[in-house]
N, C-alpha and C. Protein backbone atom coordinates (compact mmCIF):
# COMPACT_ATOMS: atom_id res chain seq x y z
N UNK A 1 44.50 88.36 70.99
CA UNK A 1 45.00 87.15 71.66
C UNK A 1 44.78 85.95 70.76
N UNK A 2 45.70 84.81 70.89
CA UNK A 2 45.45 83.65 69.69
C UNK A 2 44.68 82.64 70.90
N UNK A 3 44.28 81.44 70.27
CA UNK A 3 43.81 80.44 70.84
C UNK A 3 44.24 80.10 72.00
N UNK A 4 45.38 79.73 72.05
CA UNK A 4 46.99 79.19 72.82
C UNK A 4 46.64 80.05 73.84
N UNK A 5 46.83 81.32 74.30
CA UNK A 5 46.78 81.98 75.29
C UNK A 5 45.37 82.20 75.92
N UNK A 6 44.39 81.77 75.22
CA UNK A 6 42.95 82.12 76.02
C UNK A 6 42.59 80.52 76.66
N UNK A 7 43.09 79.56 75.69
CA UNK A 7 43.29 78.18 76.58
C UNK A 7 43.82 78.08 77.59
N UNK A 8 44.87 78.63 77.75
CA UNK A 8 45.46 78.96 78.56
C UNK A 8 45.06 79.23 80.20
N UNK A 9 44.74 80.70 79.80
CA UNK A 9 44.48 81.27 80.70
C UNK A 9 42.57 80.78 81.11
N UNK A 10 41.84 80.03 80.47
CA UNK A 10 40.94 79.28 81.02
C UNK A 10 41.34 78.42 81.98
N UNK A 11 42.02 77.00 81.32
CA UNK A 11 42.10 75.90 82.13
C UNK A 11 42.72 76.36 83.17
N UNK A 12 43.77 77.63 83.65
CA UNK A 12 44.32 78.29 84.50
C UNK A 12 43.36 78.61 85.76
N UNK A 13 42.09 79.04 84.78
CA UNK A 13 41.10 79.46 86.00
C UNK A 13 40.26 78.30 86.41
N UNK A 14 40.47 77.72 85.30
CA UNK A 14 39.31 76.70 86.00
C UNK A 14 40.18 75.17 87.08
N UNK A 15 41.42 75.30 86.68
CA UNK A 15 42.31 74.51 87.67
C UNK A 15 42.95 74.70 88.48
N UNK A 16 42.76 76.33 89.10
CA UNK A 16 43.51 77.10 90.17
C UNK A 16 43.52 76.35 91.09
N UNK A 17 42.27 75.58 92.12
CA UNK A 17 42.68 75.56 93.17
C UNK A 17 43.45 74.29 93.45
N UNK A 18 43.54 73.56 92.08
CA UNK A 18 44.70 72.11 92.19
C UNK A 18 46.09 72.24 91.19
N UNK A 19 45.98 73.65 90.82
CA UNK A 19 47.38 73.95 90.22
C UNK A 19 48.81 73.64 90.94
N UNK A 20 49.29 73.03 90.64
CA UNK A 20 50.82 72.34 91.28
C UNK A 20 50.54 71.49 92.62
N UNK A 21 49.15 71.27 93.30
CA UNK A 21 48.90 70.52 94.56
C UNK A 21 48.72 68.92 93.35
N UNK A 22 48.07 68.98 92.43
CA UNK A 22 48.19 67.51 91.60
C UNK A 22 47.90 67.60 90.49
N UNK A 23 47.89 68.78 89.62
CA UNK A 23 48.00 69.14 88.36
C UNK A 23 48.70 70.09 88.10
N UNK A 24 49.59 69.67 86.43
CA UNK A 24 50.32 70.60 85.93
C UNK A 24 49.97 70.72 84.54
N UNK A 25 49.68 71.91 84.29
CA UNK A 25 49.25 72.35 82.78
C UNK A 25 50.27 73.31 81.94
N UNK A 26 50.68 72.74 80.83
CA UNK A 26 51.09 73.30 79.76
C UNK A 26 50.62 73.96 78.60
N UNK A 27 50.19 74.36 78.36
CA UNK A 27 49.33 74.30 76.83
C UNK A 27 47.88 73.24 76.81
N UNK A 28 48.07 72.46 75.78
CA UNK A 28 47.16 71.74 75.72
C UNK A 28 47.19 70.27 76.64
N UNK A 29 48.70 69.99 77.38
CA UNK A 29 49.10 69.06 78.08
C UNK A 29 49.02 69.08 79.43
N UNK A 30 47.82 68.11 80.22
CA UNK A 30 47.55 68.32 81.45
C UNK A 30 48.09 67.10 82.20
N UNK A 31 49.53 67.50 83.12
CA UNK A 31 49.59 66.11 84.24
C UNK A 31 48.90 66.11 85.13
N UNK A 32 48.17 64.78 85.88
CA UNK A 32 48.01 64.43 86.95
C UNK A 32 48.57 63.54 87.52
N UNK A 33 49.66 64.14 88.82
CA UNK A 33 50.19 63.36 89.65
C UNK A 33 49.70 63.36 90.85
N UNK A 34 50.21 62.38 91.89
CA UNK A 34 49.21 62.29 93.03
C UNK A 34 50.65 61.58 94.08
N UNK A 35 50.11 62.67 95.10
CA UNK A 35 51.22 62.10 96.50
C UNK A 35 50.39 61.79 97.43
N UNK A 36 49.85 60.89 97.40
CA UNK A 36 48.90 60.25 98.60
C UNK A 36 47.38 61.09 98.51
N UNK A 37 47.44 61.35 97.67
CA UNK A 37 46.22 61.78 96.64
C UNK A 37 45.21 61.23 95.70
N UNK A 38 45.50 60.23 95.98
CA UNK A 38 44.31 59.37 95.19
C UNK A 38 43.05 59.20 95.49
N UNK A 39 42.32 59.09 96.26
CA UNK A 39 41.19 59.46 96.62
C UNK A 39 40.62 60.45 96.34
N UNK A 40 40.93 61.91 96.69
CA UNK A 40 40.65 62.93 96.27
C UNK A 40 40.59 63.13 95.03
N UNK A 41 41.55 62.27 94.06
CA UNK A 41 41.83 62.73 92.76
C UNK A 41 40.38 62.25 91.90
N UNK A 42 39.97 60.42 92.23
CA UNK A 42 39.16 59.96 92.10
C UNK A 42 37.67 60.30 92.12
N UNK A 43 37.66 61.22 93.43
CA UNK A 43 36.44 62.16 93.64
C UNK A 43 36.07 63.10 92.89
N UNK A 44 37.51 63.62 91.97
CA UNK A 44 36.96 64.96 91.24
C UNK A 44 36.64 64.35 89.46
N UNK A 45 37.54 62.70 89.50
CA UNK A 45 37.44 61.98 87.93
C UNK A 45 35.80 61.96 87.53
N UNK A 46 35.65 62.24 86.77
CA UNK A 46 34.56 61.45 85.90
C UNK A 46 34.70 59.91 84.69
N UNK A 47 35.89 60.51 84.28
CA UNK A 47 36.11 60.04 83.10
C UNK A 47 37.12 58.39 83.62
N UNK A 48 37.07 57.56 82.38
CA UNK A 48 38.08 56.74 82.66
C UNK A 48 39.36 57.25 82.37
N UNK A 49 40.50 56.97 83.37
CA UNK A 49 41.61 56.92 82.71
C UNK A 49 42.59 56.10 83.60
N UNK A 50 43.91 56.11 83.46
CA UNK A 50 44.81 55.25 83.84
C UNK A 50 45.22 55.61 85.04
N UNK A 51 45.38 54.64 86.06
CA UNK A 51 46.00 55.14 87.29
C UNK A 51 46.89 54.18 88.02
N UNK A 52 48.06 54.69 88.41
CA UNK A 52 48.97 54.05 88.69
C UNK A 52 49.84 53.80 88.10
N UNK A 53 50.05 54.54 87.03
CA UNK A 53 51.25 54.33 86.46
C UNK A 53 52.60 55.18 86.87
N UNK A 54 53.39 54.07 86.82
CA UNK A 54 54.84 54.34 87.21
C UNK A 54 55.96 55.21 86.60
N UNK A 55 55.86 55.38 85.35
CA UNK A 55 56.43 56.52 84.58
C UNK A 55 55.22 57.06 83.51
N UNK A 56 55.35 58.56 82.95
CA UNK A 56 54.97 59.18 82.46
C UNK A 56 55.32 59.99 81.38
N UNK A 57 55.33 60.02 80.22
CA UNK A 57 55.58 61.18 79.15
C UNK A 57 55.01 62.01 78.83
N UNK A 58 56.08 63.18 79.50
CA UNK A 58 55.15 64.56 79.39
C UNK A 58 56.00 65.91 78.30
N UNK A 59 55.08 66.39 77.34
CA UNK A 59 56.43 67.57 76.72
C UNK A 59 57.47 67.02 77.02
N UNK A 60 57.33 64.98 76.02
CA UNK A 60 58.93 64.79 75.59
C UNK A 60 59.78 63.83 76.34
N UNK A 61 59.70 64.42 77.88
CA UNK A 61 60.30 64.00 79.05
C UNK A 61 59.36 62.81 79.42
N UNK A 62 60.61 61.92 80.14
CA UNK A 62 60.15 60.78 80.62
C UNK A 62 60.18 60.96 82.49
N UNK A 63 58.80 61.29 82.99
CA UNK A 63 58.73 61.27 84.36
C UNK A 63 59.01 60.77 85.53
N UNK A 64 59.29 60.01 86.22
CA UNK A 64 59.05 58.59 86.89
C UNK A 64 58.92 59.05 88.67
C-alpha cells in the first residue's frame, strides 16, 4: 500500500462518525461545512481557523 491510501483510510476511521454530516475528505484535503452546525463544530475545534466564510476552494472548485 503507498502513503495516499493508508492516509486515507486513517482519517476515514478516525472521521467516520462526521463523514458527510460536516466533513468531507479527499486525500490530503479536508472540508468543513456546517448546516446549523456550528456549535457542535466549535466543540470538537481546537485549533484556530476561519469561520464563516461564504465561498470555499476545494480540489479546484469554487464552493459557495
Amino acid at each position: 500500500m503507498n502513503a495516499l491510501v493508508i492516509f486515507q483510510a486513517i482519517i476515514n476511521h478516525v472521521l467516520r462518525e462526521y463523514l458527510d454530516v460536516f466533513i468531507i475528505v479527499y486525500f490530503n484535503n479536508v472540508l468543513v461545512y456546517m448546516n446549523g452546525m456550528l456549535k457542535e463544530y466549535i466543540k470538537y475545534t481546537k485549533k484556530k481557523y476561519v469561520f464563516y466564510k461564504i465561498e470555499v476552494k476545494f480540489l479546484k472548485y469554487l464552493i459557495s
